[in-house]
C-alpha atoms as a PDB file:
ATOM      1  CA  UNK A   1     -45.719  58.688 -49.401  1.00  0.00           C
ATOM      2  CA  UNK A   2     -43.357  55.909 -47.426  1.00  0.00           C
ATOM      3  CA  UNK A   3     -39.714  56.886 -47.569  1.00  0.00           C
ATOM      4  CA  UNK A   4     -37.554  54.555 -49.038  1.00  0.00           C
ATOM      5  CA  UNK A   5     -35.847  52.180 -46.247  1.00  0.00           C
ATOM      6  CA  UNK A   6     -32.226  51.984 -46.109  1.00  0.00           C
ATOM      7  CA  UNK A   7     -31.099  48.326 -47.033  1.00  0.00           C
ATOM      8  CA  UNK A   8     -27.578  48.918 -46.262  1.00  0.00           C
ATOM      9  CA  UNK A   9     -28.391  50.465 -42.199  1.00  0.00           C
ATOM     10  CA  UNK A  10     -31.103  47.675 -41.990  1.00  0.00           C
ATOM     11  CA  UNK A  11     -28.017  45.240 -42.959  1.00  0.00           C
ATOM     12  CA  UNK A  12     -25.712  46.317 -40.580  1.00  0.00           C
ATOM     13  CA  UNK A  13     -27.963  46.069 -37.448  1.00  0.00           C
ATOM     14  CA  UNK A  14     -28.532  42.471 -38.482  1.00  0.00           C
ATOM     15  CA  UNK A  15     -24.790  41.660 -38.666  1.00  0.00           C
ATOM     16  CA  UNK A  16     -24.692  43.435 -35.775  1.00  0.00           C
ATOM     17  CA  UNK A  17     -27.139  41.074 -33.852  1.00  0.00           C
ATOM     18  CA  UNK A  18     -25.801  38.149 -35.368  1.00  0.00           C
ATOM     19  CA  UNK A  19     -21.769  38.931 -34.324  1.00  0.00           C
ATOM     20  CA  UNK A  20     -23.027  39.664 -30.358  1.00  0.00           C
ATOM     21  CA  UNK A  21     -24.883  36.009 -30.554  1.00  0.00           C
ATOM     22  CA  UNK A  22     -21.181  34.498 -32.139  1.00  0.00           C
ATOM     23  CA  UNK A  23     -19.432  36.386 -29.749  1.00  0.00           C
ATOM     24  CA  UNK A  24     -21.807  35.074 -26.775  1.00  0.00           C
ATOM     25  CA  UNK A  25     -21.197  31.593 -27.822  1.00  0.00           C
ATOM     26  CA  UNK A  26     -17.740  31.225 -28.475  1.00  0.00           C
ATOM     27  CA  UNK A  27     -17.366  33.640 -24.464  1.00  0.00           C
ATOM     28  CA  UNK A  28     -19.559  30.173 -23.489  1.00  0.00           C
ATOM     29  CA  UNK A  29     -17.015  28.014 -25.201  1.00  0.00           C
ATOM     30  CA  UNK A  30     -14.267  29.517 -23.702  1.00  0.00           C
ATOM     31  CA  UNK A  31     -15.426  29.776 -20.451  1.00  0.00           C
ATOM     32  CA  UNK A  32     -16.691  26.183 -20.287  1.00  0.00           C
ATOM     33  CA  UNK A  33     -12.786  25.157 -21.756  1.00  0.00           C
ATOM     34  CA  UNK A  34     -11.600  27.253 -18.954  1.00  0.00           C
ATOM     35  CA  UNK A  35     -13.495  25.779 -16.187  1.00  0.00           C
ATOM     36  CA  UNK A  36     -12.637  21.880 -17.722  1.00  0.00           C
ATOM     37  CA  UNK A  37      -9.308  22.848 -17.503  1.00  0.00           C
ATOM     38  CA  UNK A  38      -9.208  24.060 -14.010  1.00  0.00           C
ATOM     39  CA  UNK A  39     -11.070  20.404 -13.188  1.00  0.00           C
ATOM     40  CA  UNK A  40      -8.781  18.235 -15.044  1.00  0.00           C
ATOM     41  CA  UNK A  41      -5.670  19.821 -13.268  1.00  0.00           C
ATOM     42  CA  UNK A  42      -7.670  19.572  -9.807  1.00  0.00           C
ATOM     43  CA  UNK A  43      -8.201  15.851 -10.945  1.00  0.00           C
ATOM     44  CA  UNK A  44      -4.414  15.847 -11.578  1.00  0.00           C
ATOM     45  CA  UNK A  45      -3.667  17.244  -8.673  1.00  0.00           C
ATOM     46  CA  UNK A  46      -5.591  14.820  -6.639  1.00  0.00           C
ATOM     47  CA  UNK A  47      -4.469  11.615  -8.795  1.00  0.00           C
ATOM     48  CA  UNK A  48      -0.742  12.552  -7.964  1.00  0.00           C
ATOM     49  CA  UNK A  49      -1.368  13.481  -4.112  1.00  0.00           C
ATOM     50  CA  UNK A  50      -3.431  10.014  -3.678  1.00  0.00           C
ATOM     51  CA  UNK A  51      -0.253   7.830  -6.167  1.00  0.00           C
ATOM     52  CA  UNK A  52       2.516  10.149  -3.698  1.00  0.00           C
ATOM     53  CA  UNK A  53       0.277   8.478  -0.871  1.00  0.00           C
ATOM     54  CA  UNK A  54       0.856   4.626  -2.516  1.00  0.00           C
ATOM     55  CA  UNK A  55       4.030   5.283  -3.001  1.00  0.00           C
ATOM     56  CA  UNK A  56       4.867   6.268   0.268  1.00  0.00           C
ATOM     57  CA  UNK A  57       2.905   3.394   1.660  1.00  0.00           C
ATOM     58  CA  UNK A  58       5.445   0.971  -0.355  1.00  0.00           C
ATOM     59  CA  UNK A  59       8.053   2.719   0.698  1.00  0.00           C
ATOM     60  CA  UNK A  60       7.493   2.276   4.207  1.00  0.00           C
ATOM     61  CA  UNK A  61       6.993  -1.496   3.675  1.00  0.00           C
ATOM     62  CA  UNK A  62       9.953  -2.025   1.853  1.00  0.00           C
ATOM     63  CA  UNK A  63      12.224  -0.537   4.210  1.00  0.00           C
ATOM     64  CA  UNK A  64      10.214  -2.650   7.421  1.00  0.00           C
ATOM     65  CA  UNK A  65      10.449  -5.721   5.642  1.00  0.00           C
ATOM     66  CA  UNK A  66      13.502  -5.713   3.889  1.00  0.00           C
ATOM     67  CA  UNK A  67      14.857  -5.149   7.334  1.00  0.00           C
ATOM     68  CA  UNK A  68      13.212  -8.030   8.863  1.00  0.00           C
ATOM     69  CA  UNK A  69      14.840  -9.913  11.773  1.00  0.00           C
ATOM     70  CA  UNK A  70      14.162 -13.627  12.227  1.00  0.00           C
ATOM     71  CA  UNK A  71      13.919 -13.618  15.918  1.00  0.00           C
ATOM     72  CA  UNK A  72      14.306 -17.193  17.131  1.00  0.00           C
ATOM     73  CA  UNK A  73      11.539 -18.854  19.057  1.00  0.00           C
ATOM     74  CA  UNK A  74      12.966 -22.087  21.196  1.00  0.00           C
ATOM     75  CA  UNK A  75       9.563 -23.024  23.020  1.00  0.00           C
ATOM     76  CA  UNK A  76       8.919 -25.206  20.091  1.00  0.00           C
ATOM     77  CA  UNK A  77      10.388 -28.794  18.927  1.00  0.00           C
ATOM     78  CA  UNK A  78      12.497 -26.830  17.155  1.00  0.00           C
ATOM     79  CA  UNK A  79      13.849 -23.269  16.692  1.00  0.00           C
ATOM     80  CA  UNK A  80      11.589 -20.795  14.749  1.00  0.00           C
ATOM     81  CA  UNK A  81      11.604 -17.619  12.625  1.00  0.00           C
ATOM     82  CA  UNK A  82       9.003 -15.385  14.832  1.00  0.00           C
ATOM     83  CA  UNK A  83       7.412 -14.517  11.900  1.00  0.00           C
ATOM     84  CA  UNK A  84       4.306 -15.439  10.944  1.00  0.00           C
ATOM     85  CA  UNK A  85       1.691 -14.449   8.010  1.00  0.00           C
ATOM     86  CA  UNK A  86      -1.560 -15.495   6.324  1.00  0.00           C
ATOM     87  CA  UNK A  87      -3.364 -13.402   3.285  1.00  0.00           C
ATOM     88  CA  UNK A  88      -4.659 -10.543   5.858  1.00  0.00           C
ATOM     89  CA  UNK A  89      -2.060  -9.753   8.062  1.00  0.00           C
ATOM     90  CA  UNK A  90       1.582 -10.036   8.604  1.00  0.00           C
ATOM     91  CA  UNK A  91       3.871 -10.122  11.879  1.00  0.00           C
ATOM     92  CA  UNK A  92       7.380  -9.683  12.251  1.00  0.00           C
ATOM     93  CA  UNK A  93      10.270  -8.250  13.632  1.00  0.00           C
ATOM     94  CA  UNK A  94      12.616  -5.583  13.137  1.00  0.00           C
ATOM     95  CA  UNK A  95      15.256  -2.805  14.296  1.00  0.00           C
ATOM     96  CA  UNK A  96      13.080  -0.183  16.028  1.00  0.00           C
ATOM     97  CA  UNK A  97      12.883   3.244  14.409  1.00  0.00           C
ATOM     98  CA  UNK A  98      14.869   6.219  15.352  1.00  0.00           C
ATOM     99  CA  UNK A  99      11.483   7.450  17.246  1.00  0.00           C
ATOM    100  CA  UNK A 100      10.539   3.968  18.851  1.00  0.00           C
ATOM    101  CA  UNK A 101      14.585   3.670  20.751  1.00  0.00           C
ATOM    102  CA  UNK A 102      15.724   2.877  23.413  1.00  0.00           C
ATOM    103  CA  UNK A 103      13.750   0.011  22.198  1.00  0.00           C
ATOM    104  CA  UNK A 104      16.244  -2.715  19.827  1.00  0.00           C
ATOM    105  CA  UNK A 105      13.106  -4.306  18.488  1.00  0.00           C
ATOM    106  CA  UNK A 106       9.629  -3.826  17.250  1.00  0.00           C
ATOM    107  CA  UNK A 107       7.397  -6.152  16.275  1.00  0.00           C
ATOM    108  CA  UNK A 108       5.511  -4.799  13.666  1.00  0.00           C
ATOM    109  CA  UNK A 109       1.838  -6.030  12.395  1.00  0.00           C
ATOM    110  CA  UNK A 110       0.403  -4.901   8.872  1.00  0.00           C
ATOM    111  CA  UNK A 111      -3.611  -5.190   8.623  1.00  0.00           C
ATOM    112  CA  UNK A 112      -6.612  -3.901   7.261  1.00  0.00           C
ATOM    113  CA  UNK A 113      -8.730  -2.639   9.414  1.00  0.00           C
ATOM    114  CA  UNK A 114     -12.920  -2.789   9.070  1.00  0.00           C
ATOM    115  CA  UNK A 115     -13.284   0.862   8.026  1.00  0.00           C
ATOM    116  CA  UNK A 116     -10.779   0.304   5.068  1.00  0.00           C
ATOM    117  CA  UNK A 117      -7.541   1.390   6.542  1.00  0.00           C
ATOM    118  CA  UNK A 118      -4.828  -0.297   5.876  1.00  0.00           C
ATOM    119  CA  UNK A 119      -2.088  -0.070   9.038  1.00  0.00           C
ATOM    120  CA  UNK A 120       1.265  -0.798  10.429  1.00  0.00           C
ATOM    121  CA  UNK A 121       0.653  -1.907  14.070  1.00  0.00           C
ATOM    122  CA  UNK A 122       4.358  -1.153  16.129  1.00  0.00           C
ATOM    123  CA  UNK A 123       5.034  -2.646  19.729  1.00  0.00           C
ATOM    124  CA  UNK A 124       8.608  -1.992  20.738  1.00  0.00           C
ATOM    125  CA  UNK A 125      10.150  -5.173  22.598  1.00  0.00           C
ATOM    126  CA  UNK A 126      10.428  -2.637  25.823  1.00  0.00           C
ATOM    127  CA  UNK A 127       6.548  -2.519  25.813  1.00  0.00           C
ATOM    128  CA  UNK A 128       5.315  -4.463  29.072  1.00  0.00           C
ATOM    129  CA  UNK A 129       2.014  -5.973  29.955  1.00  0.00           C
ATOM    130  CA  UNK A 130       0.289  -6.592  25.899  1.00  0.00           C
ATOM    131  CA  UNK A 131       0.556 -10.312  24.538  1.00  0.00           C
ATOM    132  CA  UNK A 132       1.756 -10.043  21.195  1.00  0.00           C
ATOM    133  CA  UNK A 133       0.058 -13.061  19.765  1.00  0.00           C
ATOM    134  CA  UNK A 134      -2.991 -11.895  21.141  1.00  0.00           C
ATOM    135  CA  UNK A 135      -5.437 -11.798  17.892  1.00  0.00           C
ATOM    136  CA  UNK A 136      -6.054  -7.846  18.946  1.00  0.00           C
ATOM    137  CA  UNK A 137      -4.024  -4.906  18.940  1.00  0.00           C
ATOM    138  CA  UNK A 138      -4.655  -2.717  22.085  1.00  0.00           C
ATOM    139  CA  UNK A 139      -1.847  -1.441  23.057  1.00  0.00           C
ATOM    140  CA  UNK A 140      -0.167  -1.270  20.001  1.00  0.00           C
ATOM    141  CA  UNK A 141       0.948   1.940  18.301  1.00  0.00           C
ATOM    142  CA  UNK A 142      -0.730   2.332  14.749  1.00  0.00           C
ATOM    143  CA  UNK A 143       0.414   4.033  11.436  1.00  0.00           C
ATOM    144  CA  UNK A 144      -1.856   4.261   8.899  1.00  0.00           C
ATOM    145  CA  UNK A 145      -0.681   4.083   5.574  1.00  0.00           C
ATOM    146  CA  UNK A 146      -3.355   4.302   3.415  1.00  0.00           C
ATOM    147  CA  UNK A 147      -7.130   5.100   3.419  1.00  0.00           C
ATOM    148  CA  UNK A 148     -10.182   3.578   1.253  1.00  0.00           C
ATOM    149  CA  UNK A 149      -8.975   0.337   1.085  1.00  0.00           C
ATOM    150  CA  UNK A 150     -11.316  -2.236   0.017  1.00  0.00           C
ATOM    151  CA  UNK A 151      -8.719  -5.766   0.494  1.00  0.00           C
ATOM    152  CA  UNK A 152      -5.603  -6.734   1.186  1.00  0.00           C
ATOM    153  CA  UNK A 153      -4.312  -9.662  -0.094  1.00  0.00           C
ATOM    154  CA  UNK A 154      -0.419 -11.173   1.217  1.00  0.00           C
ATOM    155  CA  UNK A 155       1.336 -14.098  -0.215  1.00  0.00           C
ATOM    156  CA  UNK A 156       4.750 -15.893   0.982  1.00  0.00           C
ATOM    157  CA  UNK A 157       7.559 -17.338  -1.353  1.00  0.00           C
ATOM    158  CA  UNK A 158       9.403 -20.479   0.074  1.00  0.00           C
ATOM    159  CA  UNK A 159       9.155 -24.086   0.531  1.00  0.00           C
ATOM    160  CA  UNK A 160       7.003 -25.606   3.130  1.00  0.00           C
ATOM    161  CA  UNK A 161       7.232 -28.936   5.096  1.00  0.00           C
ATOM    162  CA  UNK A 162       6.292 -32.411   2.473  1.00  0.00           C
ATOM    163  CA  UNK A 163       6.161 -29.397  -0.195  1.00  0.00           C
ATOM    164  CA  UNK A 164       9.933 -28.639  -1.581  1.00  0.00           C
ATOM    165  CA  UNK A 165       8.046 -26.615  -4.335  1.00  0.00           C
ATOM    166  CA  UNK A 166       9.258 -22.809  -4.368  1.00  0.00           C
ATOM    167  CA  UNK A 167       5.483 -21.289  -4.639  1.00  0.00           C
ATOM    168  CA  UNK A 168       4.025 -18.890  -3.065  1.00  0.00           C
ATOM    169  CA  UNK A 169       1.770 -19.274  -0.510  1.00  0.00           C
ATOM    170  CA  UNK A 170      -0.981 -17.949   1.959  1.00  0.00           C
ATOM    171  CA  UNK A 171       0.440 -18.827   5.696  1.00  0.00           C
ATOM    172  CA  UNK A 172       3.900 -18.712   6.508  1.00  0.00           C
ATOM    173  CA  UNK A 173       3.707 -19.690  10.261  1.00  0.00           C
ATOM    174  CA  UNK A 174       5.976 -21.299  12.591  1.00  0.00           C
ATOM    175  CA  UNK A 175       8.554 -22.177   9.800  1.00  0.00           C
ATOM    176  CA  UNK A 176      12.672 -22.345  10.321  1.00  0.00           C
ATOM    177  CA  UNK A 177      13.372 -19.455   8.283  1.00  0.00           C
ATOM    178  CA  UNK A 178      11.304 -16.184   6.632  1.00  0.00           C
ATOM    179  CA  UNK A 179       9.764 -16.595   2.996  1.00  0.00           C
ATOM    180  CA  UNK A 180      12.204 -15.894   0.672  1.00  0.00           C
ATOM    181  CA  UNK A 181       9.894 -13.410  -0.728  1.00  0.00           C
ATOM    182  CA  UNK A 182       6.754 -10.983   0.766  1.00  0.00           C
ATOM    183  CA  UNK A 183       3.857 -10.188  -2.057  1.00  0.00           C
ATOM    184  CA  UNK A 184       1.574  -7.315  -0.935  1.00  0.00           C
ATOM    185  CA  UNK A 185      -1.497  -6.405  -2.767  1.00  0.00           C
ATOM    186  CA  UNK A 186      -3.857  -3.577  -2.054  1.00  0.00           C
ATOM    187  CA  UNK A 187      -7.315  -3.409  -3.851  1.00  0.00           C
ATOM    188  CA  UNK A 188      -9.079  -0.039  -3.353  1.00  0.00           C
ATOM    189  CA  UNK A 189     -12.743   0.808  -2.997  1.00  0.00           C
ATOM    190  CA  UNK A 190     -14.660   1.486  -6.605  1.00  0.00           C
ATOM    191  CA  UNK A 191     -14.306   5.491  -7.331  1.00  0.00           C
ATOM    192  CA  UNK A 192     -10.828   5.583  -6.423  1.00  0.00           C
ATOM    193  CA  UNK A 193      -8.764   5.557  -9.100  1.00  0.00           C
ATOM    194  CA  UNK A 194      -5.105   5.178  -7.173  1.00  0.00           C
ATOM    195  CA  UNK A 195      -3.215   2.128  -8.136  1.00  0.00           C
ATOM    196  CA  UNK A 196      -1.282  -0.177  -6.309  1.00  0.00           C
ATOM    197  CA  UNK A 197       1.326  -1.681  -7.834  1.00  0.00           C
ATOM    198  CA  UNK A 198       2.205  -4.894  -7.035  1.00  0.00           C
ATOM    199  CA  UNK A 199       4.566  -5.147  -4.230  1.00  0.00           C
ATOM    200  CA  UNK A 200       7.275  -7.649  -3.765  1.00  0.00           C
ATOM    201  CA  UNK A 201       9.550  -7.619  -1.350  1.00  0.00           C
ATOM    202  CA  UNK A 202      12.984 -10.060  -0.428  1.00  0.00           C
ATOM    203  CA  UNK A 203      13.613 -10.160   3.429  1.00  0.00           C
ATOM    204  CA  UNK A 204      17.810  -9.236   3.546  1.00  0.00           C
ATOM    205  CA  UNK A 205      17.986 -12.083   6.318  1.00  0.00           C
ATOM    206  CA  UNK A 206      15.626 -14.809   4.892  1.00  0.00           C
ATOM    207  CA  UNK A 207      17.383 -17.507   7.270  1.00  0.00           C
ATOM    208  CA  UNK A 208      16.878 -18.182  10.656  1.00  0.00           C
ATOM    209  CA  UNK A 209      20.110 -16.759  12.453  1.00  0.00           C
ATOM    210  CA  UNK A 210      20.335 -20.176  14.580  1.00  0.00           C
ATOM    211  CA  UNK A 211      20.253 -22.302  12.038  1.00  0.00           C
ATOM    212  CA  UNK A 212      22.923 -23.880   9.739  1.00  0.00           C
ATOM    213  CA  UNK A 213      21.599 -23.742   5.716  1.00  0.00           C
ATOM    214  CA  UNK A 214      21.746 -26.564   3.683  1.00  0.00           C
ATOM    215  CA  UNK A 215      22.969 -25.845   0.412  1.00  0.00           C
ATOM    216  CA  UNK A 216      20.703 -28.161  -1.068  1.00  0.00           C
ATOM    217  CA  UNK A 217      17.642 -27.063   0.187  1.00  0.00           C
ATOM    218  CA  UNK A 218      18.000 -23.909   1.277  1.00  0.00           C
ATOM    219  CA  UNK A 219      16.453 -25.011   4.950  1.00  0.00           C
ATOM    220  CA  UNK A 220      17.716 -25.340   8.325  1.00  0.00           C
ATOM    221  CA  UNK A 221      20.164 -28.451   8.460  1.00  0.00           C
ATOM    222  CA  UNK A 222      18.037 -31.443   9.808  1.00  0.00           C
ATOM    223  CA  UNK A 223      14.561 -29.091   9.510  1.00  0.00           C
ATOM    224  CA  UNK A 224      11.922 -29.619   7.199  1.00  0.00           C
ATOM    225  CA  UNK A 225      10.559 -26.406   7.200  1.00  0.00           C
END
């Protein structure tokens, strides 16, 4: 004769099986919550290094340019603001850095360079022997500012010689005075999700120091440019 089973014991193991299998899931849940969470605040961590990194870059830029120094140039016709610019790269002057003295000057050069760097170039106006118009930069000292950078773009606010527009523009070169205003742009490679806000910067000098301005145009009296 079979003995009766017991419903109730039978019951329990089931419940039993069925509250490990819950338990095992929701420990999955959890665990997978836990290990998205430690990703997103890596991700977080890494999105505010790489905008620290942009925003030091502008910073840097700002407080070159802003600082710019319209050193005159007399081989021409007539004087010149030694500064001179088209969309990929920028020259110009201005008061050397604590580290770069007993140098007054440096001439600074911002760039992109082919592996997607984008760099301030620094040659102190003590440096001997390297042609600063020379299209290269050996012998200049280079600071790179940012990494994974897939174009540059510049632009140049001002007037320009036939052209009494105020527009910005792509050169500014061999004109009587700086652009009134410096537009930098900074595109990075796809993947990288910094941003680059766009930068625009005002010279503080945006005459040329050996000129006389004429109210009306804002020029060099008796210069076009």
């Amino acid at each position: 004769m079979t003995a009766p089973c017991d419903r109730d014991a039978g019951f329990t193991l089931v419940e039993l099986l069925v509250s490990l299998a819950i338990v095992a899931v929701l420990s999955g849940m959890v665990l997978a919550g836990v290990q998205l969470g430690f990703q997103t605040a890596a991700q977080a961590r890494a999105r505010g290094a790489g905008n620290a990194a942009v925003i030091t870059a502008q910073t840097v830029l700002r407080d070159r340019i802003e600082a710019l120094v319209p050193n005159t140039r007399y081989e021409f016709a007539r004087p010149i603001a030694d500064v001179r610019g088209d969309a990929a790269r920028f020259s110009f002057f201005a008061p050397a850095a604590p580290a770069e003295r007993p140098a007054s000057l440096t001439r600074y050069r911002l760039a992109r360079s082919e592996d997607g760097q984008l760099v301030l170039f620094a040659l102190a106006d003590t440096t001997a022997g390297v042609d600063p118009y020379a299209p290269d930069t050996a012998g200049w000292t280079p600071q790179v500012l940012l990494t994974n950078v897939e174009r540059l773009e510049i632009a140049y606010f001002g007037t320009l010689p036939g052209d009494p527009v105020r527009d910005w523009r792509s050169r500014w070169i061999e004109r009587g005075n700086p652009p009134e205003l410096v537009r930098i742009r900074v595109a990075f490679f796809e993947g990288d999700r910094r941003q680059w806000p766009d930068l625009v910067i005002r010279p503080v000098p945006n005459v040329n120091a050996a000129c006389t301005v004429d109210p009306a145009t804002g020029q060099c009296s008796g210069d076009a440019a």
